[in-house]
PDB file of N, CA and C in Angstrom:
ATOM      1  N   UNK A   1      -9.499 -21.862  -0.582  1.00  0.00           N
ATOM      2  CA  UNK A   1      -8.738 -20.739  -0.058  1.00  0.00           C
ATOM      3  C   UNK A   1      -9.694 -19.767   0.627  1.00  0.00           C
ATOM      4  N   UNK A   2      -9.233 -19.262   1.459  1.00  0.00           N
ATOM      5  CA  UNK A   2     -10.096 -18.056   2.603  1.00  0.00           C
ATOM      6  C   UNK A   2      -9.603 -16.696   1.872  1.00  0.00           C
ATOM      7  N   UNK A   3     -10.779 -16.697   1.171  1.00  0.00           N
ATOM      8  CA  UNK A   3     -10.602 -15.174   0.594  1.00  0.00           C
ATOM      9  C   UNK A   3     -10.825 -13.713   1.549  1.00  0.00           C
ATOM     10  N   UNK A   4     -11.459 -14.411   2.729  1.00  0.00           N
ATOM     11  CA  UNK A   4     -11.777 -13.765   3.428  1.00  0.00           C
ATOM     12  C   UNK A   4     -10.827 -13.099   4.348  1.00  0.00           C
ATOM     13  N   UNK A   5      -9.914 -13.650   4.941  1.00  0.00           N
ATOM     14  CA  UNK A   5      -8.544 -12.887   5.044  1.00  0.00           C
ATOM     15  C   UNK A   5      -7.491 -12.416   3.950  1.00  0.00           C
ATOM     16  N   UNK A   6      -7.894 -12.790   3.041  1.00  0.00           N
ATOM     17  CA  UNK A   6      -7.237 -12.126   1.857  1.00  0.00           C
ATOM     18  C   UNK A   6      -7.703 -10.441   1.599  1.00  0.00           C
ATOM     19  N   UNK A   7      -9.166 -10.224   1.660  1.00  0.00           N
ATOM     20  CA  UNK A   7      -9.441  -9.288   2.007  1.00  0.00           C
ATOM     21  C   UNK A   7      -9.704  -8.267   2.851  1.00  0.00           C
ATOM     22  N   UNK A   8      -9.579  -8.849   4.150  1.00  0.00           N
ATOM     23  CA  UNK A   8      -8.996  -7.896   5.370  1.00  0.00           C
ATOM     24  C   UNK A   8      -7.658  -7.506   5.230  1.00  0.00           C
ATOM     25  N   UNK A   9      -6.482  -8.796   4.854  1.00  0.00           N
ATOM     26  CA  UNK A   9      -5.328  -8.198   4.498  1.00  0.00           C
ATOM     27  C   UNK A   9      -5.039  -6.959   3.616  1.00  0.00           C
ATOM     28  N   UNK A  10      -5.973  -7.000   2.676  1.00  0.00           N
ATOM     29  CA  UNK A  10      -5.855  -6.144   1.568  1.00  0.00           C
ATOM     30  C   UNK A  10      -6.451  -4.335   2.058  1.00  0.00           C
ATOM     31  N   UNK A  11      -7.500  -4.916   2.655  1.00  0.00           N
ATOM     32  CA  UNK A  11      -8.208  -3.565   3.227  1.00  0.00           C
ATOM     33  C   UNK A  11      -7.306  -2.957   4.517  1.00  0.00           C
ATOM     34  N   UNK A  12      -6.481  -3.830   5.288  1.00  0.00           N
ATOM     35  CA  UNK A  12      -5.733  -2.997   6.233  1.00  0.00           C
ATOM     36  C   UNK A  12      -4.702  -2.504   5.600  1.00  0.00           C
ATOM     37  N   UNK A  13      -4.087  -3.317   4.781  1.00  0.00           N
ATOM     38  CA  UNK A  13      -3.127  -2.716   4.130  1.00  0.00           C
ATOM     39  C   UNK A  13      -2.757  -1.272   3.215  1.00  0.00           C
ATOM     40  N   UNK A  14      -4.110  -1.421   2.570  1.00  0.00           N
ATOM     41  CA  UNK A  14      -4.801   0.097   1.708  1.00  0.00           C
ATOM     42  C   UNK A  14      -4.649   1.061   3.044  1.00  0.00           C
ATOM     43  N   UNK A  15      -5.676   0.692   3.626  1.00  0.00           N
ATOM     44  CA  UNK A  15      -5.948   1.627   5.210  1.00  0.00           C
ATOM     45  C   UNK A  15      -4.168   2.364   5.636  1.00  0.00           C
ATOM     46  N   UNK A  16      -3.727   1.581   5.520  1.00  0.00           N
ATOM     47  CA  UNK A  16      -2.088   1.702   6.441  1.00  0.00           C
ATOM     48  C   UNK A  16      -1.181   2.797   5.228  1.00  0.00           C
ATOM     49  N   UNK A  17      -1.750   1.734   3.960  1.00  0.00           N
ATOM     50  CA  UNK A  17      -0.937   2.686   3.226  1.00  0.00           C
ATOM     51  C   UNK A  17      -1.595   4.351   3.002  1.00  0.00           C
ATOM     52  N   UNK A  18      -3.019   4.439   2.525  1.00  0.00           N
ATOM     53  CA  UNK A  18      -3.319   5.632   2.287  1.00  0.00           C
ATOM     54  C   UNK A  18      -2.732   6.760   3.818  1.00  0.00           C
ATOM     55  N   UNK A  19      -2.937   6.215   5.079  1.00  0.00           N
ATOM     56  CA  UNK A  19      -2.626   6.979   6.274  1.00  0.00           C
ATOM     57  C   UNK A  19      -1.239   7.427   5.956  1.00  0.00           C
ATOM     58  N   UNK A  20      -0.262   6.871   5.618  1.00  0.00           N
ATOM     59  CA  UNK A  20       1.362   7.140   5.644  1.00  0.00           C
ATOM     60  C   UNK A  20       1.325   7.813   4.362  1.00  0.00           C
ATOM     61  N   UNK A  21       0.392   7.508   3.549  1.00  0.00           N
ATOM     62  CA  UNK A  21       0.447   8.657   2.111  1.00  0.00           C
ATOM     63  C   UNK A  21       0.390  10.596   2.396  1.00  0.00           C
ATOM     64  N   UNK A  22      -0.855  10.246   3.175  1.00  0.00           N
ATOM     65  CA  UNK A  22      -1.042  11.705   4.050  1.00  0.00           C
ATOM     66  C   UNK A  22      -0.001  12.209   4.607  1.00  0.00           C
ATOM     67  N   UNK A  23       0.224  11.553   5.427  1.00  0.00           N
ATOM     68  CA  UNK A  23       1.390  11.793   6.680  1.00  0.00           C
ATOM     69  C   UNK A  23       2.462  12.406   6.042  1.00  0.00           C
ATOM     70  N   UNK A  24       3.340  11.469   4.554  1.00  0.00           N
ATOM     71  CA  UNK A  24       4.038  11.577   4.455  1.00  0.00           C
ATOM     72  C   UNK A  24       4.248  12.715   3.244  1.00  0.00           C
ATOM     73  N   UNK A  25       3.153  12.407   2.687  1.00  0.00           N
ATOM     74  CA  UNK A  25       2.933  13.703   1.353  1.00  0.00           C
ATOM     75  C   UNK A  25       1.849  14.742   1.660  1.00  0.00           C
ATOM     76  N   UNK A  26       1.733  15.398   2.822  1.00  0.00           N
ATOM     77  CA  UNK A  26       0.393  15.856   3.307  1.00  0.00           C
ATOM     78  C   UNK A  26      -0.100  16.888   2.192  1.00  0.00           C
ATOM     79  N   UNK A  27       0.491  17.154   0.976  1.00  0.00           N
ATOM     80  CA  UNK A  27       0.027  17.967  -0.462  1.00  0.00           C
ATOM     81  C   UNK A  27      -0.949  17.021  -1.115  1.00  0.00           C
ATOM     82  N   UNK A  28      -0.877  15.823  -0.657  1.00  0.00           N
ATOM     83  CA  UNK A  28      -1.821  15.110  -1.387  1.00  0.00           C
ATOM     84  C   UNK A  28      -3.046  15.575  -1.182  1.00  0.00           C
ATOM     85  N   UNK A  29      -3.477  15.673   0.070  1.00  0.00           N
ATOM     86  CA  UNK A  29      -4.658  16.043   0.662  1.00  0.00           C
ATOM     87  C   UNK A  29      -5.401  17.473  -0.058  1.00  0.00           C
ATOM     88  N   UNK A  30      -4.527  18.006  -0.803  1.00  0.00           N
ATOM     89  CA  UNK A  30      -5.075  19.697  -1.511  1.00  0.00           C
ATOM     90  C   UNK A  30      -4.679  19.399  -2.969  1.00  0.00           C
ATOM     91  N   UNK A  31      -3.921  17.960  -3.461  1.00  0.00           N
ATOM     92  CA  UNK A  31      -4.261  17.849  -4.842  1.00  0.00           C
ATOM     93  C   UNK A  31      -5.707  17.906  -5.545  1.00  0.00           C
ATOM     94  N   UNK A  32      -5.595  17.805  -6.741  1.00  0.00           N
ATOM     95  CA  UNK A  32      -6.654  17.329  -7.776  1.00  0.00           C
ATOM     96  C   UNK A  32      -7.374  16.634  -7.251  1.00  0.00           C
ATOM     97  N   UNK A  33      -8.643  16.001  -7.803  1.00  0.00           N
ATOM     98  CA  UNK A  33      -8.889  14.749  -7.883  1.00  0.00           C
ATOM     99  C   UNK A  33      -8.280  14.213  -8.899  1.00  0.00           C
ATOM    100  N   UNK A  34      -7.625  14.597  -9.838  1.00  0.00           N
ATOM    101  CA  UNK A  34      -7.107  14.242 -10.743  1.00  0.00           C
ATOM    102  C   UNK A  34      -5.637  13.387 -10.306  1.00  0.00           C
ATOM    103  N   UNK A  35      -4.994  14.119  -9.691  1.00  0.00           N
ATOM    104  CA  UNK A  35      -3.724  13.643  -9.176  1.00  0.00           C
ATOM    105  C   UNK A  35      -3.668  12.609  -7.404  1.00  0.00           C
ATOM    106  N   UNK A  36      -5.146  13.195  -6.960  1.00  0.00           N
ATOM    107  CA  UNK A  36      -5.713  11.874  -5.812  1.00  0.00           C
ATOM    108  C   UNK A  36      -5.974  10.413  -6.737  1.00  0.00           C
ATOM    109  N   UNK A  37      -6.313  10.553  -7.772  1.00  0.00           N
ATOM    110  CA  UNK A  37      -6.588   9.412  -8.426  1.00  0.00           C
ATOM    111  C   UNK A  37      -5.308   8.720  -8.911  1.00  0.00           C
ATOM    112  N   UNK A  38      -4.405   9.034  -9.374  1.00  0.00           N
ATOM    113  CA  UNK A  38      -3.676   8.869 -10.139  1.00  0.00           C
ATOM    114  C   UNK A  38      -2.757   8.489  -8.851  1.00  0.00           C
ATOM    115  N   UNK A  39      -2.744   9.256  -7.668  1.00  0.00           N
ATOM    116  CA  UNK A  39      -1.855   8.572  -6.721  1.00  0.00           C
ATOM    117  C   UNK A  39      -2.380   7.211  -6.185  1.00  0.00           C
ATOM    118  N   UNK A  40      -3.777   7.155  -6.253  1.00  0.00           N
ATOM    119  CA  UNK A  40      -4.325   5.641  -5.939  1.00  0.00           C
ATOM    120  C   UNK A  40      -3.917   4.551  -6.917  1.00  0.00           C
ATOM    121  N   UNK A  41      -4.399   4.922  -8.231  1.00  0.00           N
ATOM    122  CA  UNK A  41      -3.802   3.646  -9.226  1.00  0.00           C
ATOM    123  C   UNK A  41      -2.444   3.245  -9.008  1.00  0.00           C
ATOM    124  N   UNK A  42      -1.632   4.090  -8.969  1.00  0.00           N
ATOM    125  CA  UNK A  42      -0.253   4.106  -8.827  1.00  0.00           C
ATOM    126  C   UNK A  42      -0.191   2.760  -7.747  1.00  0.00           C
ATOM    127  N   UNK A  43      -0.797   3.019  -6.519  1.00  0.00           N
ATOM    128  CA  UNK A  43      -0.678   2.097  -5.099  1.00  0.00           C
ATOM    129  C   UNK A  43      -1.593   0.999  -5.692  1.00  0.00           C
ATOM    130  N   UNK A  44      -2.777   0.953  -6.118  1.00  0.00           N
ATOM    131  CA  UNK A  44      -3.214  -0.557  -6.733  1.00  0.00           C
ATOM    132  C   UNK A  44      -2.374  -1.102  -7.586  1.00  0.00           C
ATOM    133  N   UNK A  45      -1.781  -0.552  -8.591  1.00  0.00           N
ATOM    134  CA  UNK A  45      -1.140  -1.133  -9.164  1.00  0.00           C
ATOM    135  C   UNK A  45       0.349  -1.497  -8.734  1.00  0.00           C
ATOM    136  N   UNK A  46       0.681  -0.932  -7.509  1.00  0.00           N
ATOM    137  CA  UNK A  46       2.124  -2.198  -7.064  1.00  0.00           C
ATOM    138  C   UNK A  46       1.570  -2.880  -6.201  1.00  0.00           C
ATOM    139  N   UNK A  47       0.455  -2.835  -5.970  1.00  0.00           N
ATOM    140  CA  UNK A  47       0.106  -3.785  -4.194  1.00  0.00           C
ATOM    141  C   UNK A  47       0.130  -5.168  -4.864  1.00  0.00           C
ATOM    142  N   UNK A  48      -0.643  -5.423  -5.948  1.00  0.00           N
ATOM    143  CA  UNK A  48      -0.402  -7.078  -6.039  1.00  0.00           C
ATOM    144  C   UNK A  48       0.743  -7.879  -6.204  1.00  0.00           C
ATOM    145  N   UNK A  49       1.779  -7.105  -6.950  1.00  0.00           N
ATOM    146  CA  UNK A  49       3.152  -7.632  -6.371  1.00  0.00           C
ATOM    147  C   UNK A  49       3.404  -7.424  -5.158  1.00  0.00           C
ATOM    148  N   UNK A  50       3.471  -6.644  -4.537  1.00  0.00           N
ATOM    149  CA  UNK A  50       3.691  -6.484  -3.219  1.00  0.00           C
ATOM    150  C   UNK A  50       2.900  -7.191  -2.149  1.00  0.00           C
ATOM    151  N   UNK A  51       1.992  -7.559  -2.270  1.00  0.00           N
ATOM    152  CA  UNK A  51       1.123  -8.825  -1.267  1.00  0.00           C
ATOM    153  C   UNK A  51       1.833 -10.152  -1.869  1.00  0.00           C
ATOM    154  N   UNK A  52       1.902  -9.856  -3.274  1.00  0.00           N
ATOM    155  CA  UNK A  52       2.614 -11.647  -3.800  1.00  0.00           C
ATOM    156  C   UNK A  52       3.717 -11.920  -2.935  1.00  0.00           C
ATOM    157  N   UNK A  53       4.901 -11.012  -2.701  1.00  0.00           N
ATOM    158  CA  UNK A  53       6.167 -10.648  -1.911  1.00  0.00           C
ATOM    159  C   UNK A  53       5.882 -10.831  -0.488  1.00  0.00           C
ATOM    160  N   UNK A  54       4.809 -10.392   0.134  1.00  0.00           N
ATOM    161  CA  UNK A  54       4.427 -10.462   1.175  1.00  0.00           C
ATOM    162  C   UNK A  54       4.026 -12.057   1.987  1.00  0.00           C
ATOM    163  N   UNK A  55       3.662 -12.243   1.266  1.00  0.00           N
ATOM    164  CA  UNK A  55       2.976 -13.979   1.466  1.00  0.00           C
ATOM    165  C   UNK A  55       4.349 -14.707   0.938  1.00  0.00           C
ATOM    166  N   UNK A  56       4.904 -14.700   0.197  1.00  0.00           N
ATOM    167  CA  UNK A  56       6.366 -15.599   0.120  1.00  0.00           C
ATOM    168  C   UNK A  56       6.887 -15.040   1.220  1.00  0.00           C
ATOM    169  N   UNK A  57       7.600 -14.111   1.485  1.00  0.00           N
ATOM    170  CA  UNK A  57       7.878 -14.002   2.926  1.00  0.00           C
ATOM    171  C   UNK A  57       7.607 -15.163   3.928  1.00  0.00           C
ATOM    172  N   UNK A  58       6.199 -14.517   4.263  1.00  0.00           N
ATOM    173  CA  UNK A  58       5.242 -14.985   5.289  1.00  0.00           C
ATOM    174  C   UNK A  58       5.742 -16.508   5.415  1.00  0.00           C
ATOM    175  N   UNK A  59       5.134 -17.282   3.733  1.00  0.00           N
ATOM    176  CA  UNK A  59       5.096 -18.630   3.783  1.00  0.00           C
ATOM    177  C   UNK A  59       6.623 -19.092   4.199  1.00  0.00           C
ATOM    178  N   UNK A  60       7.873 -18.541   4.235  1.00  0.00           N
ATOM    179  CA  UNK A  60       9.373 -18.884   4.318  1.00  0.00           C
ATOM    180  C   UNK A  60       9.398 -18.723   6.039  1.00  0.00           C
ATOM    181  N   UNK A  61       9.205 -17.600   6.790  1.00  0.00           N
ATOM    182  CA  UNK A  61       9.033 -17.054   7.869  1.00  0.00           C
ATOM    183  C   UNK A  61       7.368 -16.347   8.434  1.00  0.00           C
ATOM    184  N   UNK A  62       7.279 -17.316   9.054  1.00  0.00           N
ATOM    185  CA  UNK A  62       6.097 -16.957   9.469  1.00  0.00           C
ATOM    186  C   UNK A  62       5.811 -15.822  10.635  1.00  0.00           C
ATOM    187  N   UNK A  63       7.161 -16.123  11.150  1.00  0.00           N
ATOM    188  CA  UNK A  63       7.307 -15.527  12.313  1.00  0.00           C
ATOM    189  C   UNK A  63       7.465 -13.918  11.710  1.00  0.00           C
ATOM    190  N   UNK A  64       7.370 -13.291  10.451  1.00  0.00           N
ATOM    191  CA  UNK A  64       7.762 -12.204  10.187  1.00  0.00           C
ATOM    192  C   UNK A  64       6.734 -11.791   9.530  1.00  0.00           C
ATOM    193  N   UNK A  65       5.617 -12.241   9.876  1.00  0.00           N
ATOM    194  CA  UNK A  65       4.043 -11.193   9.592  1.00  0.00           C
ATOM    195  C   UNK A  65       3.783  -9.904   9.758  1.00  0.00           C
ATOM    196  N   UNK A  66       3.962 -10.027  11.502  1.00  0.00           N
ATOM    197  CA  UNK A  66       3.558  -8.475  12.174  1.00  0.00           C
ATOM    198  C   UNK A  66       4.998  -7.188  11.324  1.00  0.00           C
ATOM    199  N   UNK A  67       6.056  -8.079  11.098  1.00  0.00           N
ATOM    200  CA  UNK A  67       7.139  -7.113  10.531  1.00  0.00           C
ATOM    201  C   UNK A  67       6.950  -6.743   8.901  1.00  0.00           C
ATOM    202  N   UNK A  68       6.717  -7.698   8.514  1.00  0.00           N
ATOM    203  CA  UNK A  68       6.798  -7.462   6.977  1.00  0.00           C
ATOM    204  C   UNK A  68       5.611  -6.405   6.582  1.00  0.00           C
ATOM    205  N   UNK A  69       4.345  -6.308   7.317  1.00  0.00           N
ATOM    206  CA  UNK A  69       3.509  -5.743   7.212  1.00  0.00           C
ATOM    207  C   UNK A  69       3.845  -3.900   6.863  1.00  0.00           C
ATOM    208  N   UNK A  70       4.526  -3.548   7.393  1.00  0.00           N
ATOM    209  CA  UNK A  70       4.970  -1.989   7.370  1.00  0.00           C
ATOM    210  C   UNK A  70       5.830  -1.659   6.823  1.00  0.00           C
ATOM    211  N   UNK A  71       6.957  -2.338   6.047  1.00  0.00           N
ATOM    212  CA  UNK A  71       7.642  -1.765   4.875  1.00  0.00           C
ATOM    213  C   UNK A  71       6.567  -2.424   3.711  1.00  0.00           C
ATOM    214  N   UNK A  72       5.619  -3.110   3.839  1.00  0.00           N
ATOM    215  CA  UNK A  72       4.642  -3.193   2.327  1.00  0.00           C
ATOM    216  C   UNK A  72       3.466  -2.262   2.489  1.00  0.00           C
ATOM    217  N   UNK A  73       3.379  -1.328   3.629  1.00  0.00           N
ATOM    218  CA  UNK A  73       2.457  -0.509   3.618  1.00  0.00           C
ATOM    219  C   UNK A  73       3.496   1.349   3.288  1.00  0.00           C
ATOM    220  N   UNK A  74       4.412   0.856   3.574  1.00  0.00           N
ATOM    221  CA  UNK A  74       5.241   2.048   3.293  1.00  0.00           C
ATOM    222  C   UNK A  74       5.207   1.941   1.196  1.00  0.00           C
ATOM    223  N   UNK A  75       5.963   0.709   1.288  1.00  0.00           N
ATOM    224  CA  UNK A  75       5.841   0.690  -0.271  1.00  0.00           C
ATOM    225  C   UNK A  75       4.936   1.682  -1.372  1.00  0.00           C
ATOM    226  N   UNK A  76       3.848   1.211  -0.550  1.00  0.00           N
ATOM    227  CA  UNK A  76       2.429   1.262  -1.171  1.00  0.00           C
ATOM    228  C   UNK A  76       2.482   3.090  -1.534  1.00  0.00           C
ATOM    229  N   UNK A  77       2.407   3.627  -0.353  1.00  0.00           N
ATOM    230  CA  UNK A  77       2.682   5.129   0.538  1.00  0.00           C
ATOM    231  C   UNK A  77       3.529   5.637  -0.242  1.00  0.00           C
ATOM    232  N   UNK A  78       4.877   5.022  -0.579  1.00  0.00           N
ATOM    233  CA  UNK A  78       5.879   5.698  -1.286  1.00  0.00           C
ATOM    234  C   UNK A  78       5.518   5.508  -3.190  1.00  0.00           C
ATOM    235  N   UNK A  79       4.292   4.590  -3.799  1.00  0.00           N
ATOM    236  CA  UNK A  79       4.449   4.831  -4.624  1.00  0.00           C
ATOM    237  C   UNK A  79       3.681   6.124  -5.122  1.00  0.00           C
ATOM    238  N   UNK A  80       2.435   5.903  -3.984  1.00  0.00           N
ATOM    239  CA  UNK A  80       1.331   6.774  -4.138  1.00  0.00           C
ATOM    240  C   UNK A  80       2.197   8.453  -4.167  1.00  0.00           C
ATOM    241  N   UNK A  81       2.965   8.954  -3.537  1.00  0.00           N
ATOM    242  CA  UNK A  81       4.208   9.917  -3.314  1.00  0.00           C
ATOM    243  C   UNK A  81       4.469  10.129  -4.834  1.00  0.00           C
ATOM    244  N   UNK A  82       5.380   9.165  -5.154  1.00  0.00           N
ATOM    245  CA  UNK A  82       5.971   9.414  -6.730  1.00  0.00           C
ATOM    246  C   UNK A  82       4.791   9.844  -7.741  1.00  0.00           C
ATOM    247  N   UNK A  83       3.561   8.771  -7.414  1.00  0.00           N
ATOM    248  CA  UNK A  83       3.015   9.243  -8.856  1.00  0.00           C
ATOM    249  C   UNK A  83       2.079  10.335  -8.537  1.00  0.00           C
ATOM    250  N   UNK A  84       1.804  10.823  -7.407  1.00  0.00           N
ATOM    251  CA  UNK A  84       1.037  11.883  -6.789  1.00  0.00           C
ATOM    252  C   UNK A  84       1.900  13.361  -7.535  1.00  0.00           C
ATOM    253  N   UNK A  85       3.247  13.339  -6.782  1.00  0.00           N
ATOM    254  CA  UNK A  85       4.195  14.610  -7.304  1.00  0.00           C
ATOM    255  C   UNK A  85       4.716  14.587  -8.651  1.00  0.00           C
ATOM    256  N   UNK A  86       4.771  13.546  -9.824  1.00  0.00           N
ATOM    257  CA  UNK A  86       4.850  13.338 -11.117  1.00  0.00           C
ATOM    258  C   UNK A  86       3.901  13.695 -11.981  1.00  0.00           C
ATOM    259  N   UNK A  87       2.220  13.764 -11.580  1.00  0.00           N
ATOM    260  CA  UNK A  87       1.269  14.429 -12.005  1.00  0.00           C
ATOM    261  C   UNK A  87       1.174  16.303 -12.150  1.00  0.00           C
TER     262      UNK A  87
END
């Protein structure tokens, strides 16, 4: 297996999500580090389901890469949101 696009996937994806985290919760940016952290675990901890989801996709429709890509970077964005403002 090519881990090696496994981890570009993973790193654009972080990338995509932390940007729409800002964007979308721009309080994050003047939280804690306490509650910056806690909004990151939050997003590591759904991304590996969410890449698992991503790649079944993919593997069913291939043709739905470039699409599937941005509601699993929103995901990510929206969990970082919840557990950011729950802190």
């Amino acid at each position: 297996m090519n881990t090696n696009a496994i981890d570009t996937l993973g790193k654009k994806l972080g990338g995509a999500a932390l940007t729409l985290l800002i964007d979308l919760y721009p309080a994050v940016s003047h939280a804690t580090t306490a509650q910056q952290d806690d909004a990151c675990a939050g997003m590591r901890a759904k991304s590996k389901s969410l890449v698992d989801a991503l790649f079944d996709d993919v593997r069913e429709e291939p043709w739905v890469a470039h699409l599937a890509f941005k509601p699993a970077a929103l995901s990510l964005a929206h969990e970082g949101c919840r557990r950011s403002s729950a802190s």
